[in-house]
C-alpha atoms as a PDB file:
ATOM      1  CA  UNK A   1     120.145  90.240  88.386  1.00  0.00           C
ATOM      2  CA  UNK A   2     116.578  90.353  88.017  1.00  0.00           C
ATOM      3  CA  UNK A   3     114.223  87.923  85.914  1.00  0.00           C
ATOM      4  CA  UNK A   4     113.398  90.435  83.691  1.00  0.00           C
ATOM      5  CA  UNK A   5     116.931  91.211  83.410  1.00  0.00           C
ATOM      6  CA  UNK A   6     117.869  87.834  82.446  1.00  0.00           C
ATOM      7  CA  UNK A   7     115.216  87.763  80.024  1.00  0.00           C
ATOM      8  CA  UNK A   8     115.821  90.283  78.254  1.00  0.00           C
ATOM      9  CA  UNK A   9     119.820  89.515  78.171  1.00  0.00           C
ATOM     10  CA  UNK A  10     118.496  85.874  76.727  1.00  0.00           C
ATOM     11  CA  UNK A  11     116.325  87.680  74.290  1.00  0.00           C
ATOM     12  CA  UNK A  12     119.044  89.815  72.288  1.00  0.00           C
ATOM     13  CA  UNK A  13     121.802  87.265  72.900  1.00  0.00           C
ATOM     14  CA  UNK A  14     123.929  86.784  69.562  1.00  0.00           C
ATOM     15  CA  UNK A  15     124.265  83.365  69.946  1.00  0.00           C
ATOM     16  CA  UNK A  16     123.054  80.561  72.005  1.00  0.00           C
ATOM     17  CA  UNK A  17     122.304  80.916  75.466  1.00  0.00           C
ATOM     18  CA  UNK A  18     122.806  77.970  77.602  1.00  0.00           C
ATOM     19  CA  UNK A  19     126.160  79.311  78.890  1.00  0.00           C
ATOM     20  CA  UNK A  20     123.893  81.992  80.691  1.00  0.00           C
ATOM     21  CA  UNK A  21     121.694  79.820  81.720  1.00  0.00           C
ATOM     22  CA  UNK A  22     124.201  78.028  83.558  1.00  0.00           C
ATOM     23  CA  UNK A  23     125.740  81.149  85.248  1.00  0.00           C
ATOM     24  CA  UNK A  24     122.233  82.315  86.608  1.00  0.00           C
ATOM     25  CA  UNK A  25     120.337  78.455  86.771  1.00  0.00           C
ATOM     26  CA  UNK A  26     117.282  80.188  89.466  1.00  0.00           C
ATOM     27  CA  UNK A  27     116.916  82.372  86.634  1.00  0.00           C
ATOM     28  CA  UNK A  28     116.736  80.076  83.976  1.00  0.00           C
ATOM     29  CA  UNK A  29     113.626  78.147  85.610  1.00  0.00           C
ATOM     30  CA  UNK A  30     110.757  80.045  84.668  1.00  0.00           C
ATOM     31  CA  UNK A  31     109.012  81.278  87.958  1.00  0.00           C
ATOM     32  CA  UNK A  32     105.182  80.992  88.305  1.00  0.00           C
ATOM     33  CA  UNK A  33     103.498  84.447  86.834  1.00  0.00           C
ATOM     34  CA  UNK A  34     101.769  86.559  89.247  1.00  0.00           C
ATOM     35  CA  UNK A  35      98.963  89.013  88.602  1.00  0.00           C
ATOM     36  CA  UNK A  36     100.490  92.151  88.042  1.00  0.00           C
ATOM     37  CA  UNK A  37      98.330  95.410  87.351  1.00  0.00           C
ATOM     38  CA  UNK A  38      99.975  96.149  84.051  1.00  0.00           C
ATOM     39  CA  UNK A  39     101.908  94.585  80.831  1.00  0.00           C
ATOM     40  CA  UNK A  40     105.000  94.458  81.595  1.00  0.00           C
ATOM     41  CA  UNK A  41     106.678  97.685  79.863  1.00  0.00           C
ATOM     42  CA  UNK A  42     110.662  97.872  81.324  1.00  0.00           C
ATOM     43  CA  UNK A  43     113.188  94.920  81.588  1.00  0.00           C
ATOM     44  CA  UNK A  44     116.104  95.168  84.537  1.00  0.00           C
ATOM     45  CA  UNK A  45     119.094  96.750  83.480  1.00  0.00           C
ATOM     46  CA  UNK A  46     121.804  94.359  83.689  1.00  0.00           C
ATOM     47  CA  UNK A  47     123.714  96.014  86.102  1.00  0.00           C
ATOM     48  CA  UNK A  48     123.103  97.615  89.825  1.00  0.00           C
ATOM     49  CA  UNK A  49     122.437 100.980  89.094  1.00  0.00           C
ATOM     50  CA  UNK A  50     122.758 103.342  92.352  1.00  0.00           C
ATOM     51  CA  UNK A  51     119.434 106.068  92.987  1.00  0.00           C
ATOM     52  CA  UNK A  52     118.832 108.200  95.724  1.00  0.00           C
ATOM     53  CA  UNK A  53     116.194 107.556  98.036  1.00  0.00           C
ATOM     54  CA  UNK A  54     115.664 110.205 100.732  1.00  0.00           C
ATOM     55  CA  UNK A  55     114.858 108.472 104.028  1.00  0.00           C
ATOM     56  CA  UNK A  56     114.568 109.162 107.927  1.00  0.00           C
ATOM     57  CA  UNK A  57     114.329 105.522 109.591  1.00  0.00           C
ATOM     58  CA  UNK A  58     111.608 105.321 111.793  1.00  0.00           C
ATOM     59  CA  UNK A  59     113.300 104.470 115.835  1.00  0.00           C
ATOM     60  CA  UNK A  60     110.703 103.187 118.299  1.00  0.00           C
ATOM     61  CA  UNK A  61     111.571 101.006 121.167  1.00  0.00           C
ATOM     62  CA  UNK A  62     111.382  97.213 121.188  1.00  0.00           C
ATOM     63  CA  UNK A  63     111.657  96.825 117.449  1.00  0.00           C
ATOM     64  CA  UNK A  64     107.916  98.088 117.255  1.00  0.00           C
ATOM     65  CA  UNK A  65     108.766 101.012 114.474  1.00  0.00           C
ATOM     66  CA  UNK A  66     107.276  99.369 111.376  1.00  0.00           C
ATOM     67  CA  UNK A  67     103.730  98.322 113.474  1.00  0.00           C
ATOM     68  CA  UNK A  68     103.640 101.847 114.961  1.00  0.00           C
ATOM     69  CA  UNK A  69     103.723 103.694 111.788  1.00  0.00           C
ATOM     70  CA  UNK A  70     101.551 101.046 109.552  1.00  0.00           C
ATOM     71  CA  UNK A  71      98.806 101.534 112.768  1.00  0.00           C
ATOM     72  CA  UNK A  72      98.644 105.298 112.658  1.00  0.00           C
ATOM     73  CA  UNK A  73      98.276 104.886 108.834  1.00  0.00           C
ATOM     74  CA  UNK A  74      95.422 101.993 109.265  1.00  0.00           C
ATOM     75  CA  UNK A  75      93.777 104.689 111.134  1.00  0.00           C
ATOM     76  CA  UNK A  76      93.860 107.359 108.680  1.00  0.00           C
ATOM     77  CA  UNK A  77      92.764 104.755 106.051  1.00  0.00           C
ATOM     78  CA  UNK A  78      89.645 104.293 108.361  1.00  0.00           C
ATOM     79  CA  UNK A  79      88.628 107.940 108.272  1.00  0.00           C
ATOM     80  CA  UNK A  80      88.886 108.586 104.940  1.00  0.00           C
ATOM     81  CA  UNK A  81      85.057 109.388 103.466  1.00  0.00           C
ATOM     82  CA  UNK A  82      82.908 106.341 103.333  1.00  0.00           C
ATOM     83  CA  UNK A  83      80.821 107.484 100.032  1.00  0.00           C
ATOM     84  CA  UNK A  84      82.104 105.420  97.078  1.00  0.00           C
ATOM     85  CA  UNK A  85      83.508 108.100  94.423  1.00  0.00           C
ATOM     86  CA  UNK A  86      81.671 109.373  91.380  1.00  0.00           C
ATOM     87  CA  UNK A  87      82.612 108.798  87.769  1.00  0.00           C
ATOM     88  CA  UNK A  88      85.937 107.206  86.258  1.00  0.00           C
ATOM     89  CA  UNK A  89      89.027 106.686  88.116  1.00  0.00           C
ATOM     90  CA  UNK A  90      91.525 108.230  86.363  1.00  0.00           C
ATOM     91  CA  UNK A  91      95.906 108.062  87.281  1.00  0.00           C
ATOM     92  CA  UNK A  92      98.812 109.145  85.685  1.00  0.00           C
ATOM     93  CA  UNK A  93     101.675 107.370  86.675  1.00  0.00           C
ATOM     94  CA  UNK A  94     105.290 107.775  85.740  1.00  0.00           C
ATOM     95  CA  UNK A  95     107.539 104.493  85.531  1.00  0.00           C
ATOM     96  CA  UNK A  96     110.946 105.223  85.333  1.00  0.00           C
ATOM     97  CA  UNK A  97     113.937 102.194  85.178  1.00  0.00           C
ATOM     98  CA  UNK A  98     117.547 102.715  85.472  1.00  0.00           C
ATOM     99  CA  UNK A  99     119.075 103.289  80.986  1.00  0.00           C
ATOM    100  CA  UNK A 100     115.621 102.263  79.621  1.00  0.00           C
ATOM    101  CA  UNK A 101     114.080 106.005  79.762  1.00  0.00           C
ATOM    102  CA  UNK A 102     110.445 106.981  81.437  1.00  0.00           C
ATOM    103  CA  UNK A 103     107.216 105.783  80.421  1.00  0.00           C
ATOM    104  CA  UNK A 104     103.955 107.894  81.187  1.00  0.00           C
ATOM    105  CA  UNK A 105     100.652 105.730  81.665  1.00  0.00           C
ATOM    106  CA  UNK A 106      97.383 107.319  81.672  1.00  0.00           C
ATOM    107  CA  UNK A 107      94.645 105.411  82.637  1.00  0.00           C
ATOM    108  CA  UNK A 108      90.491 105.462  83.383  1.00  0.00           C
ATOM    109  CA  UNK A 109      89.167 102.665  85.539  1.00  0.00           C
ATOM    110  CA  UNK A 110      85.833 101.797  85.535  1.00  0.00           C
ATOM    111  CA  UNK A 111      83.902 100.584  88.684  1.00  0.00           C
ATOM    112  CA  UNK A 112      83.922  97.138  87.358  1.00  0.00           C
ATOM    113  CA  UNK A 113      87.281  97.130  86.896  1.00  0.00           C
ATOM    114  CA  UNK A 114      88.339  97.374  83.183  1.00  0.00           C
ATOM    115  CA  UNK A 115      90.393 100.026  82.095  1.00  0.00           C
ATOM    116  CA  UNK A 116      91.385 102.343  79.091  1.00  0.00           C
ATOM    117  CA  UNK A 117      95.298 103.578  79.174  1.00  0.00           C
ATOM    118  CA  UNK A 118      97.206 105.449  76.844  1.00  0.00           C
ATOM    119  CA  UNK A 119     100.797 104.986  77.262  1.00  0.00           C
ATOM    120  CA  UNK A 120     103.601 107.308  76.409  1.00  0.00           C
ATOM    121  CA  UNK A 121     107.009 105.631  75.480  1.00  0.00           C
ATOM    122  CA  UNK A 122     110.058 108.173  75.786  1.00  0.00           C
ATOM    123  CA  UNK A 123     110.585 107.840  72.228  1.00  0.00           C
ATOM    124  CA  UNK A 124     107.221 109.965  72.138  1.00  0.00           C
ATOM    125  CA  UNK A 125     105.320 107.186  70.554  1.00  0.00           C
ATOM    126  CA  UNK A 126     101.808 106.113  72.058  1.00  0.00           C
ATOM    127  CA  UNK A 127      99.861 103.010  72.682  1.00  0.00           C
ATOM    128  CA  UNK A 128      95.988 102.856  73.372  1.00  0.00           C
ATOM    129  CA  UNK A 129      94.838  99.756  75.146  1.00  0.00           C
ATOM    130  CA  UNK A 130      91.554  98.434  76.619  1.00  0.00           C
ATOM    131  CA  UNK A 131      92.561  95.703  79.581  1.00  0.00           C
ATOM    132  CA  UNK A 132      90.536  93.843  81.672  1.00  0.00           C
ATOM    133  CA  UNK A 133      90.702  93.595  85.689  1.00  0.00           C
ATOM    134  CA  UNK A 134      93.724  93.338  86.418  1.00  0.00           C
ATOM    135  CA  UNK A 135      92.936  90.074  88.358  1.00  0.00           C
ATOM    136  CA  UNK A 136      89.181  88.687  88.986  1.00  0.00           C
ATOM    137  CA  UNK A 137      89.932  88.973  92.869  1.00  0.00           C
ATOM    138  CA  UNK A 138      90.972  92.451  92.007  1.00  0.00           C
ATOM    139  CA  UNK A 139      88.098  93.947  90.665  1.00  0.00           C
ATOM    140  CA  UNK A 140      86.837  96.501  92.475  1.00  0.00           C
ATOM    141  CA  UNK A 141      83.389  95.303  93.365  1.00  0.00           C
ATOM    142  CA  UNK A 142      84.973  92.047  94.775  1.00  0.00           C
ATOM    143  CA  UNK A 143      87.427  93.923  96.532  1.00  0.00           C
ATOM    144  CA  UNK A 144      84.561  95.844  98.297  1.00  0.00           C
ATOM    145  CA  UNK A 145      83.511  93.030  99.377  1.00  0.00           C
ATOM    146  CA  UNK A 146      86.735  91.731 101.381  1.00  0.00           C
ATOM    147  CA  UNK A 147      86.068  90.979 105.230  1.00  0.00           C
ATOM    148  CA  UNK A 148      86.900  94.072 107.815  1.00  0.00           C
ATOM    149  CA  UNK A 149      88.779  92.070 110.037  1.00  0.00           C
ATOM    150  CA  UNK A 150      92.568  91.710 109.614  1.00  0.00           C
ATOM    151  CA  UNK A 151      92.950  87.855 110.196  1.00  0.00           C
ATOM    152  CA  UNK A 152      90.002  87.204 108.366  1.00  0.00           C
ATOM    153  CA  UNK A 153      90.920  89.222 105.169  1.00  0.00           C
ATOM    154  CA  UNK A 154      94.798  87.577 105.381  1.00  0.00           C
ATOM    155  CA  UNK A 155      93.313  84.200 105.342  1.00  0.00           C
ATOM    156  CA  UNK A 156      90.721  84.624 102.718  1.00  0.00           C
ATOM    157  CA  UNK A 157      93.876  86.567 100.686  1.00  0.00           C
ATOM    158  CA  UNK A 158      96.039  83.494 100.871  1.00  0.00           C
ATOM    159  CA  UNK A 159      93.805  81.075  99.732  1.00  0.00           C
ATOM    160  CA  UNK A 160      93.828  83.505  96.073  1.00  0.00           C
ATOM    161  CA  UNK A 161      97.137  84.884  95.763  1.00  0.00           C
ATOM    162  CA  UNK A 162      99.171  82.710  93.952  1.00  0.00           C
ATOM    163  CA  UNK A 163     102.707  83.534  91.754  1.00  0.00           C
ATOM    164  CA  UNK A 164     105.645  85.349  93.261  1.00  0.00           C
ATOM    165  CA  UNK A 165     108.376  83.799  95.063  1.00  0.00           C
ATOM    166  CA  UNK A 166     106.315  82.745  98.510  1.00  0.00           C
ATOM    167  CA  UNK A 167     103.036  83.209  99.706  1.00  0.00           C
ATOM    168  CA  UNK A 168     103.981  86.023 102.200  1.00  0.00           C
ATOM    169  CA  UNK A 169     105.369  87.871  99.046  1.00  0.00           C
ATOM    170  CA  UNK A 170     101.785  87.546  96.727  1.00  0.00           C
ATOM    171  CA  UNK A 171      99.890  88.733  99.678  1.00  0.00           C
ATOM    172  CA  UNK A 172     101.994  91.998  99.628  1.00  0.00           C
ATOM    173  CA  UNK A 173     101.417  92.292  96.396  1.00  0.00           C
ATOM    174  CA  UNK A 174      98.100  91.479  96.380  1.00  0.00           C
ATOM    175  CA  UNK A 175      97.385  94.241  99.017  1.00  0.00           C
ATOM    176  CA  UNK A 176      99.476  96.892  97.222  1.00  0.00           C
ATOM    177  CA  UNK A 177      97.399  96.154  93.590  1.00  0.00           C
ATOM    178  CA  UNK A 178      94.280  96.501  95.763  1.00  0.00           C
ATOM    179  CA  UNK A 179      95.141  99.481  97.886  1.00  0.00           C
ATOM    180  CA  UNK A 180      95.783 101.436  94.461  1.00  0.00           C
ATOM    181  CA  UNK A 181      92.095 101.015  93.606  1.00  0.00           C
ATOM    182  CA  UNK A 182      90.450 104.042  94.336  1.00  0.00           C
ATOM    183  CA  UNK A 183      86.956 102.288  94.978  1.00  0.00           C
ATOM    184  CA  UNK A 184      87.870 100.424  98.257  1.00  0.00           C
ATOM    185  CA  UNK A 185      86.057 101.272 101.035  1.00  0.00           C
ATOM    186  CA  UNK A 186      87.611 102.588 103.968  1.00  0.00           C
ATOM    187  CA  UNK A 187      87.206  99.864 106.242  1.00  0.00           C
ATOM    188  CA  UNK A 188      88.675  97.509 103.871  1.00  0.00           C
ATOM    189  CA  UNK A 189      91.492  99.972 103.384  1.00  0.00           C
ATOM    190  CA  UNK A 190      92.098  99.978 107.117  1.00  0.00           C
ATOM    191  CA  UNK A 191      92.332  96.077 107.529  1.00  0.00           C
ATOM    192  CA  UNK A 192      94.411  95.372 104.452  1.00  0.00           C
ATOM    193  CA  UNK A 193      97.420  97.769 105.871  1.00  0.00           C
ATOM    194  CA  UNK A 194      96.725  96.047 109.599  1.00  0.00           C
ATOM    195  CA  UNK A 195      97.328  92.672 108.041  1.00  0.00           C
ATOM    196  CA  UNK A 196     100.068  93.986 105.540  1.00  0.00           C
ATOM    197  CA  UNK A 197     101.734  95.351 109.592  1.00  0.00           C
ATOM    198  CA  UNK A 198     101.362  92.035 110.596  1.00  0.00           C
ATOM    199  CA  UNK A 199     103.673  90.112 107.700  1.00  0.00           C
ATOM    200  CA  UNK A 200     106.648  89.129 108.054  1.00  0.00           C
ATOM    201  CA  UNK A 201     110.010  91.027 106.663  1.00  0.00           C
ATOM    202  CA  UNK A 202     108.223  94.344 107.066  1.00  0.00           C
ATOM    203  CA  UNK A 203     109.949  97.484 107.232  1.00  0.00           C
ATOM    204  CA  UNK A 204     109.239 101.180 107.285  1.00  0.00           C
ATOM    205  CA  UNK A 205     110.914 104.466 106.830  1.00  0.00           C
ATOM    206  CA  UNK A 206     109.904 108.123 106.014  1.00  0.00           C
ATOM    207  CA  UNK A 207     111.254 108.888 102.662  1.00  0.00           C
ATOM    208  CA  UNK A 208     110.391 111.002  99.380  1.00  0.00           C
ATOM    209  CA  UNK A 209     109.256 109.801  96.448  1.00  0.00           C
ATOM    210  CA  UNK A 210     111.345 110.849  93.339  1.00  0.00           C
ATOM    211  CA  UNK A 211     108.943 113.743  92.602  1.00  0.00           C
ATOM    212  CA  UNK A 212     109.669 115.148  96.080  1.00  0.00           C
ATOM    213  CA  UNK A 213     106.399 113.930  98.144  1.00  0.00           C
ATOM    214  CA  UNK A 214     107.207 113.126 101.278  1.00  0.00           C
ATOM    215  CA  UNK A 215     105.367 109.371 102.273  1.00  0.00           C
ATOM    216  CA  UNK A 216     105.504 106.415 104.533  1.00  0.00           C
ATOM    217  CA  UNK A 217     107.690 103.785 102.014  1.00  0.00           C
ATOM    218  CA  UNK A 218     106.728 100.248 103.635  1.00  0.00           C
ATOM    219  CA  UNK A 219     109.040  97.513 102.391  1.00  0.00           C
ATOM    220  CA  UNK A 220     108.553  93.903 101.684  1.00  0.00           C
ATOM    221  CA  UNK A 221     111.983  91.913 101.608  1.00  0.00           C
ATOM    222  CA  UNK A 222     111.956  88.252 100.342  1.00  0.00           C
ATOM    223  CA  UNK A 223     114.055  85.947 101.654  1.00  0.00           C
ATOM    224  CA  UNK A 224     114.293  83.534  98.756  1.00  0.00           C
ATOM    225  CA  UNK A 225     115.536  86.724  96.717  1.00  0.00           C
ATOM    226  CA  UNK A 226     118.203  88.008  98.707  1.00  0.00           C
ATOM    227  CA  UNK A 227     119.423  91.543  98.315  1.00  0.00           C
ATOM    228  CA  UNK A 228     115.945  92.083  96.683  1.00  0.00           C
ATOM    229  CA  UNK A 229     112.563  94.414  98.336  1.00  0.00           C
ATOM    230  CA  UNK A 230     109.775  95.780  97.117  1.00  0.00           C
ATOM    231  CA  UNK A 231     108.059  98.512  98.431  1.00  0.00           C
ATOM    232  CA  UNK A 232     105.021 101.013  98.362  1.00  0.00           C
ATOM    233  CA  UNK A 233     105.163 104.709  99.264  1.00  0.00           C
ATOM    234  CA  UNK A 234     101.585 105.464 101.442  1.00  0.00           C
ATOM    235  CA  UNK A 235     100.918 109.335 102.122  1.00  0.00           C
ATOM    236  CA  UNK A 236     100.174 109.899 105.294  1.00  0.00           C
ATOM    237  CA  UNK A 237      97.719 112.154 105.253  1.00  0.00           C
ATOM    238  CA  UNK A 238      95.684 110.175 103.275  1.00  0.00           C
ATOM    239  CA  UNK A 239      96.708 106.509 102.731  1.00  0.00           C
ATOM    240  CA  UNK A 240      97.334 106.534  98.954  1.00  0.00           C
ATOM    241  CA  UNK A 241      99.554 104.805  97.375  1.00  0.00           C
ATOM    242  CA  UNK A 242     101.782 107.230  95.782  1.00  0.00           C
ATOM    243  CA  UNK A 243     104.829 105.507  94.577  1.00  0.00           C
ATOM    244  CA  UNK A 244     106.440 101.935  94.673  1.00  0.00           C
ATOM    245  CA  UNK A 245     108.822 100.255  93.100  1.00  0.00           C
ATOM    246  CA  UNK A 246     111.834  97.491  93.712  1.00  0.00           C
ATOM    247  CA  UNK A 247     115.450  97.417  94.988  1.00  0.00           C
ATOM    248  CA  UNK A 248     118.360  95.621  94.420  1.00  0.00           C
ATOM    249  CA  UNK A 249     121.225  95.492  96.470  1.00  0.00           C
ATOM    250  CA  UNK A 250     120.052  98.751  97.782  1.00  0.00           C
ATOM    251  CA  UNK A 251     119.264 100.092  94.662  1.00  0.00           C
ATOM    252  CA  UNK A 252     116.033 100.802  93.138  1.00  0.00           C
ATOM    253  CA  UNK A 253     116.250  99.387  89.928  1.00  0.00           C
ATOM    254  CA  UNK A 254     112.131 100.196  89.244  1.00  0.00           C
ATOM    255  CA  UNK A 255     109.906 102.790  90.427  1.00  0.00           C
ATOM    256  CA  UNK A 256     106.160 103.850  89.687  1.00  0.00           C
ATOM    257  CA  UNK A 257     105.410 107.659  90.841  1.00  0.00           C
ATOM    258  CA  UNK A 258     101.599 108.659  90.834  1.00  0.00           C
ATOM    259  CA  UNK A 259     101.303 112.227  89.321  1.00  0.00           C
ATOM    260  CA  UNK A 260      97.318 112.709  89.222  1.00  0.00           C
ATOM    261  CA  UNK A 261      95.069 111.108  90.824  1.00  0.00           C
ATOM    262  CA  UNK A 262      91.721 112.177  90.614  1.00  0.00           C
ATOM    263  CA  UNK A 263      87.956 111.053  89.423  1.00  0.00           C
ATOM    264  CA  UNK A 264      86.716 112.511  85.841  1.00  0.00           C
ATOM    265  CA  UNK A 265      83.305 111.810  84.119  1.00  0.00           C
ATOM    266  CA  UNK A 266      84.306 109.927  81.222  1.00  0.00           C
ATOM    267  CA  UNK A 267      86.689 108.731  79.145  1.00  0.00           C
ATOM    268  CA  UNK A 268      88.400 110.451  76.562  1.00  0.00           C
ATOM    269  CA  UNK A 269      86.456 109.900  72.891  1.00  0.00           C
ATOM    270  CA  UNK A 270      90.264 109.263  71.141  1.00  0.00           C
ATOM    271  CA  UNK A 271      91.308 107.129  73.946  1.00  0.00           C
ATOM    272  CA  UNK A 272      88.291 104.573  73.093  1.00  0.00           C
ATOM    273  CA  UNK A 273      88.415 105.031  69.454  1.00  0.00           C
ATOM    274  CA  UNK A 274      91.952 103.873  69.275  1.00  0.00           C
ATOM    275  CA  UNK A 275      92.625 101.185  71.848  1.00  0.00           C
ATOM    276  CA  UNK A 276      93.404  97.574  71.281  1.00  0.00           C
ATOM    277  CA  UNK A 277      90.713  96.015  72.923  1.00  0.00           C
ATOM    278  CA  UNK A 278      92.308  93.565  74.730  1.00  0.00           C
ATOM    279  CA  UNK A 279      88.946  91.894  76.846  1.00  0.00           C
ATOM    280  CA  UNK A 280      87.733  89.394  74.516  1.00  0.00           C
ATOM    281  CA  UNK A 281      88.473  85.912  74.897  1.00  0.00           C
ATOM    282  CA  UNK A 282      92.196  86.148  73.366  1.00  0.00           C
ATOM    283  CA  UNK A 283      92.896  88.365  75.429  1.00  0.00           C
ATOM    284  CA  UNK A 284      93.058  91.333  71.934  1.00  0.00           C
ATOM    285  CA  UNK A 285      94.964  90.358  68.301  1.00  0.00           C
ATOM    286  CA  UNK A 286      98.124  90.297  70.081  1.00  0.00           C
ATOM    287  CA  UNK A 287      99.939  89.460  73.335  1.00  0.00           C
ATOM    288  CA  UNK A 288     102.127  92.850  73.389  1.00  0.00           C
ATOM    289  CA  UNK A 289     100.407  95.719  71.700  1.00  0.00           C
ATOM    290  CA  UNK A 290     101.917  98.024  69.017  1.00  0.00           C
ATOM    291  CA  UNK A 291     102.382 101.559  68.677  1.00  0.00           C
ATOM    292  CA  UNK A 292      98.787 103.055  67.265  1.00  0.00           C
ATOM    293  CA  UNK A 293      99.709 106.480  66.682  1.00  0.00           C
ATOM    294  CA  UNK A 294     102.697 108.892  67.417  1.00  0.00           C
ATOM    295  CA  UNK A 295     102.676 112.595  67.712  1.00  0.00           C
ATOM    296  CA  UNK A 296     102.826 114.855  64.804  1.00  0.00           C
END
């Protein structure tokens, strides 16, 4: 079970929960919260819910598989164009979890970091939100600004990360929030996934993403959390970040599939005109926005 599982099993509980909490006790402690790069918007189903991942395991002598393929990818990182992009970064993403139906987010990033997003429940109902970085160290300007060389960047990394169940598992985090920016230079691109090669519990395979892209899926597996991984999806012929999510023994019980990706001029007028602005000092009027408006 995950921790969002649990807390959402606590939340609609009819009665009092401390028998739960005494069934799943590493649950019941309140882990330290990471960054994350948006609200949280899906809880864990309760149970293991099988998907289909397609997959080719990558076989290279000496156990070498997972450096060999996060290498060649470093190296496409490196040649991508060195020009920073023009205008608004602007994503569609699809997040789709196991009995709790898809959710489409839309989003324009600014070069300073703060972004507008209009989210699509299933139910067809929207909200409009203005965040903040995601995460000061996160912003893209700071990011830029992230040493070249591997060991350099994964010690400057660990002294920021913080959250997640071990240090090893915030840096992987911490590279995959970064590596979805599309302002990082390419340099910076190429020594993050060199020092993501170089962590430990690393694994790669070729596999498809649920829209049918075929990508490089590099997984992180905790050993604190066993039977749990997360993972991103790279495309190799660019280094993108095209999907990720988390498993569960062997099931992915989350996943996050990029759909556009592209750079526009500005943001849409409606977008701005509705949104909760949520980068004032509180943080917006409330911590888990509302509905604004629903389709006619």
């Amino acid at each position: 079970m995950t921790r969002n599982a649990f807390d959402e099993l606590t939340r609609h509980a009819p009665g009092p929960t401390a028998d739960i909490e005494t069934l799943f006790p590493d649950l019941a402690t309140p882990r330290p919260k990471r960054y994350i790069r948006r609200p949280a918007i899906l809880v864990g189903s309760v149970a293991a819910v099988t998907a289909t991942v397609l997959f080719i395991p990558l076989m290279l002598p000496g156990g070498t598989a997972s450096a060999a393929a996060l290498d060649n990818l470093s190296v496409t990182a490196g040649r991508q164009p060195g020009q920073a992009p023009v205008g608004i970064r602007h994503q569609v993403v699809v997040d789709r979890q196991p009995g709790m139906g898809n959710r489409t987010q839309e989003s324009w990033t600014l070069a300073d970091g703060t972004s507008w997003r209009r989210d699509t429940r299933s139910d067809g109902s929207l909200d409009y939100m203005k965040l903040p970085p995601i995460y000061e160290a996160l912003a893209p300007a700071t990011v830029s600004l992230l040493p070249t060389d591997p060991g350099t960047m994964d010690a400057v990394v660990r002294k920021q990360v913080s959250g997640s169940s071990s240090t090893n598992e915030a840096v992987f985090v911490f590279y995959g929030d970064a590596l979805r920016l599309g302002y990082v230079p390419p340099s910076v691109r190429q020594a993050m996934l060199i020092a993501m090669k170089r962590l430990p519990h690393i694994t790669t395979e070729k596999a498809a993403t649920i829209e049918g892209s075929q990508c490089l899926k590099v997984t992180y597996s905790e050993p604190l959390r066993v039977f749990v991984s997360q993972y991103y999806c790279f495309d190799e012929a660019t280094a993108s970040i095209t999907e990720e999510g988390s498993t569960a023994f062997g099931s992915i019980n989350f996943r996050s599939t990029v759909t556009v990706s592209d750079y526009v001029a500005a943001v849409p007028a409606d977008v701005k005109s509705k949104a909760v602005d949520y980068t004032g000092p509180n943080g917006g009027p409330s911590q888990v926005p509302s509905p604004t408006a629903s389709p006619s």
